[in-house]
C-alpha atoms as a PDB file:
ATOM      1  CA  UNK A   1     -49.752  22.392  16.299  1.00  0.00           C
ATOM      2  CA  UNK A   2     -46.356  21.397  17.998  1.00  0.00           C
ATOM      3  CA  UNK A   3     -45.348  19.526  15.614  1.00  0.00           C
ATOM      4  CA  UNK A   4     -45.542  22.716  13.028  1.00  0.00           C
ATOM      5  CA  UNK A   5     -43.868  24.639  15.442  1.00  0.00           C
ATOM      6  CA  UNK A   6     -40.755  22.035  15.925  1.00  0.00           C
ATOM      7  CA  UNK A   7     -40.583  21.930  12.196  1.00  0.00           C
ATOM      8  CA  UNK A   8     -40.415  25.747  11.794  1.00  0.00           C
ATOM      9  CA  UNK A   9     -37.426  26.122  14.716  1.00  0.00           C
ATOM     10  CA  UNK A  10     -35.436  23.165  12.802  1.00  0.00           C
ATOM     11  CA  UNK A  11     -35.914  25.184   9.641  1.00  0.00           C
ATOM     12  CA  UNK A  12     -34.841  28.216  11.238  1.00  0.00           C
ATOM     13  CA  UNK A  13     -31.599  27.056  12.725  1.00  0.00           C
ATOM     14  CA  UNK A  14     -28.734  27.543  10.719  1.00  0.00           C
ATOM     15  CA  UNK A  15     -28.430  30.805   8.570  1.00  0.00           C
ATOM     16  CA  UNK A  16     -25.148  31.119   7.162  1.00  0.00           C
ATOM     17  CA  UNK A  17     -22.871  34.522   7.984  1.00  0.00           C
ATOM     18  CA  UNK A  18     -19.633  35.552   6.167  1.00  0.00           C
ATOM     19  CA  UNK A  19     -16.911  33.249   5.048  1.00  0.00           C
ATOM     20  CA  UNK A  20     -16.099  30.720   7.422  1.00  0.00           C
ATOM     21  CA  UNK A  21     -18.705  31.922  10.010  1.00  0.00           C
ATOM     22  CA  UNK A  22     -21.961  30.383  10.982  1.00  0.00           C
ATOM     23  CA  UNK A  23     -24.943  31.761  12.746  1.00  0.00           C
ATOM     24  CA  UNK A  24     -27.459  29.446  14.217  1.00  0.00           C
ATOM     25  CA  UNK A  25     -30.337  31.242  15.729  1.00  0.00           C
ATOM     26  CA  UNK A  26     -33.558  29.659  17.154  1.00  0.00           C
ATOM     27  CA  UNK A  27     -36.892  31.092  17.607  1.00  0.00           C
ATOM     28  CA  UNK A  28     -40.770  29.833  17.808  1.00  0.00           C
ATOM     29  CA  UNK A  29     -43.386  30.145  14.716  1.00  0.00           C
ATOM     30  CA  UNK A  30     -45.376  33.110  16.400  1.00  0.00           C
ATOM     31  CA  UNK A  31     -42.468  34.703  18.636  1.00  0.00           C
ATOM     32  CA  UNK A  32     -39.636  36.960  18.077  1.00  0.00           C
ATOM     33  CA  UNK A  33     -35.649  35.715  17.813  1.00  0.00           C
ATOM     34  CA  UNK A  34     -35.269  33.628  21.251  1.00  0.00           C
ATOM     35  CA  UNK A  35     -31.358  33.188  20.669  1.00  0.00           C
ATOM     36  CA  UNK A  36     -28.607  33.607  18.111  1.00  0.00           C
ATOM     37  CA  UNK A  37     -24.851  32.162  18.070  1.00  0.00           C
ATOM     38  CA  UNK A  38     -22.169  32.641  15.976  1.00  0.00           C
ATOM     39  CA  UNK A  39     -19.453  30.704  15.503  1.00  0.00           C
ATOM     40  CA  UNK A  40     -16.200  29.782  13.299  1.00  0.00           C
ATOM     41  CA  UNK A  41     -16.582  26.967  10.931  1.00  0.00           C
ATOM     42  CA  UNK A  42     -13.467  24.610  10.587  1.00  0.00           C
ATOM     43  CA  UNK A  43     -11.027  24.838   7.952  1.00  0.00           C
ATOM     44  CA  UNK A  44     -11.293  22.375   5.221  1.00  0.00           C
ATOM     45  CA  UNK A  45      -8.782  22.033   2.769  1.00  0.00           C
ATOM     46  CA  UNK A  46      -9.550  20.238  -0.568  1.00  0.00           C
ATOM     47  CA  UNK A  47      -6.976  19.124  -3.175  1.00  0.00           C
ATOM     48  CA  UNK A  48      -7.049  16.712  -6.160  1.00  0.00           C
ATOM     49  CA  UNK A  49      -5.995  13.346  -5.389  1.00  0.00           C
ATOM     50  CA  UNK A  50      -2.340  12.663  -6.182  1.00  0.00           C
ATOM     51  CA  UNK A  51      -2.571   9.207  -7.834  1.00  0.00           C
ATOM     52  CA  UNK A  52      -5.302   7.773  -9.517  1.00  0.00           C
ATOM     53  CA  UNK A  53      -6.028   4.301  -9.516  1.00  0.00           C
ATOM     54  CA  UNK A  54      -8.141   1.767 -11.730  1.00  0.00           C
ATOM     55  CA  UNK A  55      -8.630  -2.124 -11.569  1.00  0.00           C
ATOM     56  CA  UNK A  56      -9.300  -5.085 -13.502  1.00  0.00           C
ATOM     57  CA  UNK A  57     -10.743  -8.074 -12.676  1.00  0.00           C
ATOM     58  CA  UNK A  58     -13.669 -10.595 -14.236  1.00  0.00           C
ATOM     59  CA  UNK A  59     -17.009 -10.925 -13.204  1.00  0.00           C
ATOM     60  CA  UNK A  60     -17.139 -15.015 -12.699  1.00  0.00           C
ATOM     61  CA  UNK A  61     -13.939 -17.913 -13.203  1.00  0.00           C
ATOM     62  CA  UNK A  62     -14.250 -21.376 -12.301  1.00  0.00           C
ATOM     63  CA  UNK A  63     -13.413 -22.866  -9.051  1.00  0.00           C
ATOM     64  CA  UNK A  64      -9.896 -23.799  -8.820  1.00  0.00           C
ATOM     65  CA  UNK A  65      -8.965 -21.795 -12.364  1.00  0.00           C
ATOM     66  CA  UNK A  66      -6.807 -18.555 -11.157  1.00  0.00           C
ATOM     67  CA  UNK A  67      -7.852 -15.320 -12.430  1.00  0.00           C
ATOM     68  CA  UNK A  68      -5.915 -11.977 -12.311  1.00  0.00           C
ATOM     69  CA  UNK A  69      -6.939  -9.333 -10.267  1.00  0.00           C
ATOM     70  CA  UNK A  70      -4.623  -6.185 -11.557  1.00  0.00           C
ATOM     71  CA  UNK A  71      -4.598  -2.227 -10.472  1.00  0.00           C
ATOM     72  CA  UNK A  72      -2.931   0.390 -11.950  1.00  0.00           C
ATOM     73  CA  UNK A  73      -1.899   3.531  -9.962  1.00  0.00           C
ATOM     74  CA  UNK A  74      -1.231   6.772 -12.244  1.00  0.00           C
ATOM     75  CA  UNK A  75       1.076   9.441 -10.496  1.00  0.00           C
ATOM     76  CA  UNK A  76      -0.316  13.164 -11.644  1.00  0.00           C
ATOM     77  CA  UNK A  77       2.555  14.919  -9.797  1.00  0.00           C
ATOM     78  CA  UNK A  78       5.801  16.329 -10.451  1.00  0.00           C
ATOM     79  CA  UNK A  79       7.444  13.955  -6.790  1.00  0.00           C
ATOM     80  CA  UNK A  80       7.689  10.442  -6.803  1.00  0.00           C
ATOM     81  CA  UNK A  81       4.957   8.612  -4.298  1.00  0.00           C
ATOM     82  CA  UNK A  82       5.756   6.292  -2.213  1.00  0.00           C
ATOM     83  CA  UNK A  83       2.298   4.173  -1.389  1.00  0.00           C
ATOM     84  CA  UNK A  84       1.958   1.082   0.333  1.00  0.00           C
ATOM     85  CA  UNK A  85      -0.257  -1.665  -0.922  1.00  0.00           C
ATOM     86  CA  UNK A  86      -1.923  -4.322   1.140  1.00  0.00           C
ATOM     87  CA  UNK A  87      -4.053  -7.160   0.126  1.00  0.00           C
ATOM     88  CA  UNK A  88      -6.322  -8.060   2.606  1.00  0.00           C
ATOM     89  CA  UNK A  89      -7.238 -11.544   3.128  1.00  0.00           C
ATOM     90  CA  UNK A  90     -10.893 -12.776   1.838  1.00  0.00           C
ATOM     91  CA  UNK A  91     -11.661 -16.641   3.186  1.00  0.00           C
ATOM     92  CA  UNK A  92     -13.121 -17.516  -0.660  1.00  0.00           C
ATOM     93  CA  UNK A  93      -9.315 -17.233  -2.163  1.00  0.00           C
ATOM     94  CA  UNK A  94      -5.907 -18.063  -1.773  1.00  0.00           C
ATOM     95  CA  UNK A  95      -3.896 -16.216  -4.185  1.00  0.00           C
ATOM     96  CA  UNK A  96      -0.253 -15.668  -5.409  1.00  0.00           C
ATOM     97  CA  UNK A  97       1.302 -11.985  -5.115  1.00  0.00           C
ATOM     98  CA  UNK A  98       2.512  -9.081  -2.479  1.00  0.00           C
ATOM     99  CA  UNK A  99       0.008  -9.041   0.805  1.00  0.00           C
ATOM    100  CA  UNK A 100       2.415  -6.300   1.555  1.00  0.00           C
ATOM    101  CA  UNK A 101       4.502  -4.162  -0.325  1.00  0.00           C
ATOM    102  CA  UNK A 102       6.046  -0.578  -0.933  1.00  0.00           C
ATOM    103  CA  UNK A 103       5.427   0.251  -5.027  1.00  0.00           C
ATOM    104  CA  UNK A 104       7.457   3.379  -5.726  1.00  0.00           C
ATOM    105  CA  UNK A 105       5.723   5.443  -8.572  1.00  0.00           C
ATOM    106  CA  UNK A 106       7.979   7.823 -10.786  1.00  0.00           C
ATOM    107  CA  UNK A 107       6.286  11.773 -11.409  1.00  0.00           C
ATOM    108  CA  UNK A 108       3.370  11.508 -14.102  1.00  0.00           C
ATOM    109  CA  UNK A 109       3.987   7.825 -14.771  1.00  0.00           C
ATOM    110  CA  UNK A 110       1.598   4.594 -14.041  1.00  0.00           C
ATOM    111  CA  UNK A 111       2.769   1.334 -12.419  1.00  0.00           C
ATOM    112  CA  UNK A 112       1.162  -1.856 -12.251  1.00  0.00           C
ATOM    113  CA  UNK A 113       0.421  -4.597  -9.640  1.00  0.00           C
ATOM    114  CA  UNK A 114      -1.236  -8.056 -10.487  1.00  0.00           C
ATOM    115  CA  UNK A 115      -2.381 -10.735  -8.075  1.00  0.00           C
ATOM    116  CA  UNK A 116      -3.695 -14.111  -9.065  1.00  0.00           C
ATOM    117  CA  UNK A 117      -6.381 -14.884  -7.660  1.00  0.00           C
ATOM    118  CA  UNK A 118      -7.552 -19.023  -7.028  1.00  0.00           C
ATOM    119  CA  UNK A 119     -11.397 -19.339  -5.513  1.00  0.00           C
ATOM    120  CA  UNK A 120     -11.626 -22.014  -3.028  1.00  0.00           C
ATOM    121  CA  UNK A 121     -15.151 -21.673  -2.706  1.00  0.00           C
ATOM    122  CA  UNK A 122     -18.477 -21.451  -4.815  1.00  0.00           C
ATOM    123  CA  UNK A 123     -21.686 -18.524  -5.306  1.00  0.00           C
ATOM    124  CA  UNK A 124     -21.097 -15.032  -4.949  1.00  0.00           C
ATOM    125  CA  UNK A 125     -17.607 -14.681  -3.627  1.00  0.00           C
ATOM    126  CA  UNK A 126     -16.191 -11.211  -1.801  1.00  0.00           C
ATOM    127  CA  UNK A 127     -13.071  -9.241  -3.653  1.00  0.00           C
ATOM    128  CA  UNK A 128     -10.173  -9.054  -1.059  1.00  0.00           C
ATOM    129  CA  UNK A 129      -9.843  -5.703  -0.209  1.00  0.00           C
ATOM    130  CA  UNK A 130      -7.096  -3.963  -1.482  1.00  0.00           C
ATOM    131  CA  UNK A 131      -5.542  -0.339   0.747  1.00  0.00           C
ATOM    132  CA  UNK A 132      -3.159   1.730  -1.018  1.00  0.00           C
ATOM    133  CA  UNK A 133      -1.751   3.986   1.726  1.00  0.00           C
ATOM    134  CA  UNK A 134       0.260   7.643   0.805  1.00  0.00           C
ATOM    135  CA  UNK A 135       2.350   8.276   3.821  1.00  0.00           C
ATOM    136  CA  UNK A 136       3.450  11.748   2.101  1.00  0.00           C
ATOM    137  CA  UNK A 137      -0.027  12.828   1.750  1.00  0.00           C
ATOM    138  CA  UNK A 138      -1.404  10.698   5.054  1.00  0.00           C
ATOM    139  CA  UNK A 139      -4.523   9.537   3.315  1.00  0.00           C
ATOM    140  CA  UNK A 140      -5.916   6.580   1.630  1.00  0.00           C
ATOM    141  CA  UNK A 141      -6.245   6.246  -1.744  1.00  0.00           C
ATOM    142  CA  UNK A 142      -9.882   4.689  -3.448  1.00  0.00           C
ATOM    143  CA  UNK A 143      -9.326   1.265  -5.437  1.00  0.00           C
ATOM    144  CA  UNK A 144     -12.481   1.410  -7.635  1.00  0.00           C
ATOM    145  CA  UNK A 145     -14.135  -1.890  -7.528  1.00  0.00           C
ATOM    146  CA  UNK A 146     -17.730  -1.882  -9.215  1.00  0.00           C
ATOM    147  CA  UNK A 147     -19.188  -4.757  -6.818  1.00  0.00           C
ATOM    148  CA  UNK A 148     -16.323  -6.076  -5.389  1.00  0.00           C
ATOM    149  CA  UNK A 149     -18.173  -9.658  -6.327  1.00  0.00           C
ATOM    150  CA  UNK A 150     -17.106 -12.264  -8.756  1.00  0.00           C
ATOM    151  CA  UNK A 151     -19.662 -15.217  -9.474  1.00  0.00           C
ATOM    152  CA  UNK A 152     -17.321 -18.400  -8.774  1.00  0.00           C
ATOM    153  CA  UNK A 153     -18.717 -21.585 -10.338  1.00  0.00           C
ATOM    154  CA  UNK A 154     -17.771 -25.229 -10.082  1.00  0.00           C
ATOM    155  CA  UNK A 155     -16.630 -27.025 -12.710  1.00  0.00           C
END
């Protein structure tokens, strides 16, 4: 019987009040209210994402062969973005390209980045990782990598 009574405080907890308030109150199965709270909740603010991004890139090469690995970043604002784009290092490839660069995108217009990408190593290999940075929005933006794997085999 403890166990049912645990169960039935946890379910009991958290009630929610008027816009942006909570109320958690706790009480037993068989018992009236023990205690209540209320407090604010934080602010959250939620926007579409100013650039969208997609990527391109095979699912196996040959050792040795270079492949491209491209993204495309589409701006879906009226202001020009200013995002910077690292590669970061993955110890299957060496590869030819940017590791670090600033790629200025004009107002609802896409640009395009391409690395080429040499596997040094056989099996299931890692993607690098790619980070596109907005410093006027201060947040990441997503690259959309399926697996982020690429079957490497020899020749």
């Amino acid at each position: 019987q403890p166990q049912q009574q645990q169960e039935q405080v946890e379910g009991d907890l958290l009630g929610l009040g008027g816009m942006g308030e909570g109320v958690g109150a706790g009480k037993e199965t068989s018992s009236p209210l023990v205690a209540e709270t209320c407090f604010d909740l934080p602010s959250v603010v939620a926007a579409e994402p100013p650039c969208q991004v997609t990527c391109a890139y095979p699912t196996q090469t040959i050792l040795g062969e270079a492949f491209p690995f491209s993204i495309w970043i589409e701006n879906n604002t009226p202001l020009l973005q200013d995002l910077e784009v690292k590669m970061q290092d993955e110890a299957g490839f060496i590869y030819g390209g940017y590791k670090c660069t600033t790629e200025q995108v004009l107002p609802f217009d896409r640009s395009e980045l391409t690395w080429y990408l040499v596997p040094v190593a056989t099996g299931m290999m890692k993607l690098p990782n790619i980070r596109i940075h907005s410093a006027r929005h201060a947040a990441d933006l997503c690259v959309p990598v399926s697996s982020k794997d690429i079957f490497v085999s020899p020749r």
